[in-house]
C-alpha atoms as a PDB file:
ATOM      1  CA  UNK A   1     -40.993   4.044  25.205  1.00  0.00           C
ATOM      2  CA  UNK A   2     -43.501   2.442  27.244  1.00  0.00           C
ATOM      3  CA  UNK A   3     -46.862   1.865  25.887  1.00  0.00           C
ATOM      4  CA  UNK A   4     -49.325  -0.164  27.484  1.00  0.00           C
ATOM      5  CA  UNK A   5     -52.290  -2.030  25.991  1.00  0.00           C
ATOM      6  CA  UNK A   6     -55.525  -3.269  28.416  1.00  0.00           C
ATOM      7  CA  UNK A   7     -55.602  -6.808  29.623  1.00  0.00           C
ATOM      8  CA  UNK A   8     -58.390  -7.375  31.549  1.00  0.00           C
ATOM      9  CA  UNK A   9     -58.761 -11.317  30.672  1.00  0.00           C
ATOM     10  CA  UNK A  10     -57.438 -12.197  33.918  1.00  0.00           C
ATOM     11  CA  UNK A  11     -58.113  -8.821  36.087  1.00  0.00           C
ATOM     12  CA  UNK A  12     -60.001  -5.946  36.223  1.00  0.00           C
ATOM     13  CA  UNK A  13     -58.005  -2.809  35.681  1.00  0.00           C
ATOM     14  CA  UNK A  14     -54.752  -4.848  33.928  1.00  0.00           C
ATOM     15  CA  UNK A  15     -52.775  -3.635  31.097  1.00  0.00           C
ATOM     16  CA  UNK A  16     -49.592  -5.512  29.683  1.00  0.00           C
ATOM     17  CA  UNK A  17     -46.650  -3.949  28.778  1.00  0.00           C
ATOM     18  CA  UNK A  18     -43.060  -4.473  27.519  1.00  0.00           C
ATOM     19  CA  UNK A  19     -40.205  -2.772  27.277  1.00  0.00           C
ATOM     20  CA  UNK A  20     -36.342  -3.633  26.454  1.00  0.00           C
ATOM     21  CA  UNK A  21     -35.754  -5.460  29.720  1.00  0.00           C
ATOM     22  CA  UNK A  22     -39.028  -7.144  29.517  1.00  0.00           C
ATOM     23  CA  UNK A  23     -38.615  -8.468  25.575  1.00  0.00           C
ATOM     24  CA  UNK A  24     -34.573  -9.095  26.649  1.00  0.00           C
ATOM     25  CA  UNK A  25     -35.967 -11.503  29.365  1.00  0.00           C
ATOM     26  CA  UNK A  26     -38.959 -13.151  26.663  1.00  0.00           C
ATOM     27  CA  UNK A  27     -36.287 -13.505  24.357  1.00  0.00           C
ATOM     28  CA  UNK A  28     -34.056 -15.371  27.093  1.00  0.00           C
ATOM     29  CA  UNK A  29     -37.358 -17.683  27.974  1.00  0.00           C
ATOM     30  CA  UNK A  30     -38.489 -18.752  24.920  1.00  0.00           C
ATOM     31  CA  UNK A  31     -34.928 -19.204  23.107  1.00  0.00           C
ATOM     32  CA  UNK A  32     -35.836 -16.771  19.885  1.00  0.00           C
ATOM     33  CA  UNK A  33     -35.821 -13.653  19.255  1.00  0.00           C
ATOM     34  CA  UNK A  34     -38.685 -11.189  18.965  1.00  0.00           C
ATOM     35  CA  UNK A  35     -38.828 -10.449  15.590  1.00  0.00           C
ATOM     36  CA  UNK A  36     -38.783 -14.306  14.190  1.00  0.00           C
ATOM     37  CA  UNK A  37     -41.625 -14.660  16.075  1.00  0.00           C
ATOM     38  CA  UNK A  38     -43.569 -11.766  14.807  1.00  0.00           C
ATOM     39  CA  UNK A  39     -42.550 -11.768  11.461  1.00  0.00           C
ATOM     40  CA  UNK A  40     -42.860 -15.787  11.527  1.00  0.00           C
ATOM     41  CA  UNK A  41     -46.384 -15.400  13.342  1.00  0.00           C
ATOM     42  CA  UNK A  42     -45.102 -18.031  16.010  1.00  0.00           C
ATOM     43  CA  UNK A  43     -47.863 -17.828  18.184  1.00  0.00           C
ATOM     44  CA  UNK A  44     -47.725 -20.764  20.195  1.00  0.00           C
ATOM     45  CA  UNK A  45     -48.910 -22.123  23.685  1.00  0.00           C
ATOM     46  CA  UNK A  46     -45.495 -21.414  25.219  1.00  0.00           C
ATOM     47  CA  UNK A  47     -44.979 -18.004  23.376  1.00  0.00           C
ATOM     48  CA  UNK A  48     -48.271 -16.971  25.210  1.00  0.00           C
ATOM     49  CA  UNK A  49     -47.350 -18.362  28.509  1.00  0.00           C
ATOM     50  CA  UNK A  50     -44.071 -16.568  28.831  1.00  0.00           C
ATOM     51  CA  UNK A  51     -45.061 -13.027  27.444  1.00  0.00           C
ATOM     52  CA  UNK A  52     -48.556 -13.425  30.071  1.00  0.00           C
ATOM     53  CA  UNK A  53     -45.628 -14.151  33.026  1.00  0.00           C
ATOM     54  CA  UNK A  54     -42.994 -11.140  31.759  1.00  0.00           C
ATOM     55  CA  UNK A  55     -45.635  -8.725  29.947  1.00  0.00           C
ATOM     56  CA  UNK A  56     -48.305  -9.058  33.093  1.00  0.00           C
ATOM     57  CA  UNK A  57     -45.405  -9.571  35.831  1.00  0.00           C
ATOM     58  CA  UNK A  58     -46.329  -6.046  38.169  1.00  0.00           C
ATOM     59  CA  UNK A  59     -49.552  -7.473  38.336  1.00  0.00           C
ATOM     60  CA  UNK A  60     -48.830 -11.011  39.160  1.00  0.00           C
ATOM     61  CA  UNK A  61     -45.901 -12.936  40.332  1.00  0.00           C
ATOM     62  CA  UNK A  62     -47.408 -16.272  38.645  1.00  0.00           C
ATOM     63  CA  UNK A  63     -44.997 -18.724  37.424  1.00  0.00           C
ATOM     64  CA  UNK A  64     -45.281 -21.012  34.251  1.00  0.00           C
ATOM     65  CA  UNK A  65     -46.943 -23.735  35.674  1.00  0.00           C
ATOM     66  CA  UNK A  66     -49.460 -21.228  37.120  1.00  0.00           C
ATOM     67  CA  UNK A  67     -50.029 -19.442  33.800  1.00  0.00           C
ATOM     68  CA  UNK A  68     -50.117 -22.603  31.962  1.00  0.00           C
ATOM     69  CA  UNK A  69     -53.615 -23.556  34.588  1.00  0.00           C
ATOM     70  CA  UNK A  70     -54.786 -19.676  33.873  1.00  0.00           C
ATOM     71  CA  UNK A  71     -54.796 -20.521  30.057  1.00  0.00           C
ATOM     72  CA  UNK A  72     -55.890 -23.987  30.624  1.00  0.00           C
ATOM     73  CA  UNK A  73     -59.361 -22.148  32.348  1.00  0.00           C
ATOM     74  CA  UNK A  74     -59.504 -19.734  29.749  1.00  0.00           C
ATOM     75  CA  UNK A  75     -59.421 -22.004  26.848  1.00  0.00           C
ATOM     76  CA  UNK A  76     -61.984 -24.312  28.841  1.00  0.00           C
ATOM     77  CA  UNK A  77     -64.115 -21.497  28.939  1.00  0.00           C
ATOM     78  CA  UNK A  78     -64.113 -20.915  25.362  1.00  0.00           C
ATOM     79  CA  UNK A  79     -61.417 -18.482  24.972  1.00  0.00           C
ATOM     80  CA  UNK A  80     -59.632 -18.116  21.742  1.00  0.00           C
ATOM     81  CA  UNK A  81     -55.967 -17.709  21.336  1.00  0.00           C
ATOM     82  CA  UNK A  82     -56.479 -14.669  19.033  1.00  0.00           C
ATOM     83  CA  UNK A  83     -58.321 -12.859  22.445  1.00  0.00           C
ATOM     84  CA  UNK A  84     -54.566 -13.251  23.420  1.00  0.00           C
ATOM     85  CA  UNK A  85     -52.658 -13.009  20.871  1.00  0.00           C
ATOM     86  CA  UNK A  86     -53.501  -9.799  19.616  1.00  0.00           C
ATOM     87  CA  UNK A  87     -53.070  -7.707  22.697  1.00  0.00           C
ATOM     88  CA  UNK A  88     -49.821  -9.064  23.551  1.00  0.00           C
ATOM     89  CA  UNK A  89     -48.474  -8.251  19.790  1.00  0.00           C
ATOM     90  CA  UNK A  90     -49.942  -4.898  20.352  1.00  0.00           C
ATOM     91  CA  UNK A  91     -47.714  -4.348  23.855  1.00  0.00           C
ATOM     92  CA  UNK A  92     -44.806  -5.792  21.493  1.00  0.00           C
ATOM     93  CA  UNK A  93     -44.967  -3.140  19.144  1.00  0.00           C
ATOM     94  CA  UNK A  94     -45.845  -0.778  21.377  1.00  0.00           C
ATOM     95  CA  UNK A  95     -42.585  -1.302  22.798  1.00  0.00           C
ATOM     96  CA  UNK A  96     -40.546   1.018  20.303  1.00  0.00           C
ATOM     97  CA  UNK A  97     -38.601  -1.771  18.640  1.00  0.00           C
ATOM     98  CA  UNK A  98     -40.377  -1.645  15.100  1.00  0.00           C
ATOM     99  CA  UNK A  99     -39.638   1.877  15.534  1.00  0.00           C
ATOM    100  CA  UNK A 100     -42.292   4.579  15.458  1.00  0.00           C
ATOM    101  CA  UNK A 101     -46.138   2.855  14.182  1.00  0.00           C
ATOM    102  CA  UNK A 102     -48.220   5.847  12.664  1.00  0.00           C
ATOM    103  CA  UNK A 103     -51.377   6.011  14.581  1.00  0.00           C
ATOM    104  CA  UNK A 104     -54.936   6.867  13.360  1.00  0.00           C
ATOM    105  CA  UNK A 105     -54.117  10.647  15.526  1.00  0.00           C
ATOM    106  CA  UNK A 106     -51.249  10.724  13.580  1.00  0.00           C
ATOM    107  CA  UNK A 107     -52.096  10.418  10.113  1.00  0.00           C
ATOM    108  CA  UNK A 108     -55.497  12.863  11.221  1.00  0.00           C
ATOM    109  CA  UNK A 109     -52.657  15.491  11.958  1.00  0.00           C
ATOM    110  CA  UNK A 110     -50.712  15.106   8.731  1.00  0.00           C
ATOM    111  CA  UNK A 111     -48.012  12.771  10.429  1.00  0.00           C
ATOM    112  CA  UNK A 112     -47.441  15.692  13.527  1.00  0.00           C
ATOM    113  CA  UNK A 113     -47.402  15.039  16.384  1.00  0.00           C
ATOM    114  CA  UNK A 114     -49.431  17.244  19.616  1.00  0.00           C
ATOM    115  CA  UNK A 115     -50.582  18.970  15.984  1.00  0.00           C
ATOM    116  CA  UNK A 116     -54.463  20.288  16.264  1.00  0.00           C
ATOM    117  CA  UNK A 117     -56.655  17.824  13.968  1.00  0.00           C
ATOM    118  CA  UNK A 118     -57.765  20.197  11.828  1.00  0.00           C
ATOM    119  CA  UNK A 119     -54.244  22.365  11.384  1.00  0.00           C
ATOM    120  CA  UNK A 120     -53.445  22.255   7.661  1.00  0.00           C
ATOM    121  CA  UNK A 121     -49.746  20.754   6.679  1.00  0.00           C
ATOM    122  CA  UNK A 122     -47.024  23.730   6.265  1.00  0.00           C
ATOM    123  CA  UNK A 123     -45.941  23.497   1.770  1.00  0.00           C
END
């Protein structure tokens, strides 16, 4: 599964995105392992640098160092880490590896999916 969330903080028209390969090689860079850092809410400096360089990496080819000035802008500017933060979790669980998140669509159709809004659940 492949679901992308929009990321526009550093380009028009960008979305991040991760997938098994992608959270394989954040794992790799940050030296843990994607669920301690969700469930531990490990958001720090270094976690966001990384997942910016894999998660945003078919848009840009920026290295650390080069993500690390991006951020440094950003932050000058008055970003918050939370403006971060959040979409990158998002492209996280996205990803599949929580398993299947009910959406709002979903629970509208009774927990079916493709299912018609206002279809009525089979007893």
């Amino acid at each position: 599964m492949k679901k992308s969330v929009p990321f526009e903080v550093f380009g028009a028209n960008q979305f991040i995105y991760f997938d098994i390969n992608r959270l394989m090689r954040l794992e790799q860079l940050l030296g843990k392992s994607i669920t301690h850092i969700v469930a531990m809410h490990d958001i720090t400096i270094d976690f966001l640098v990384k997942s910016l360089m894999v998660g945003l990496s078919h848009h840009s080819r920026d290295n650390a160092a080069q993500w690390t000035n991006k951020l440094k802008k950003f932050f000058d500017d008055g970003g918050s880490i939370e403006e971060l933060a959040e979409p990158i979790l998002l492209a996280i669980i996205g990803s599949g590896i929580f398993g299947k998140i009910e959406t709002d669509d979903d629970k509208e159709n009774g927990g079916r999916k493709n299912a018609p809004a206002s279809a009525e659940p089979s007893e």
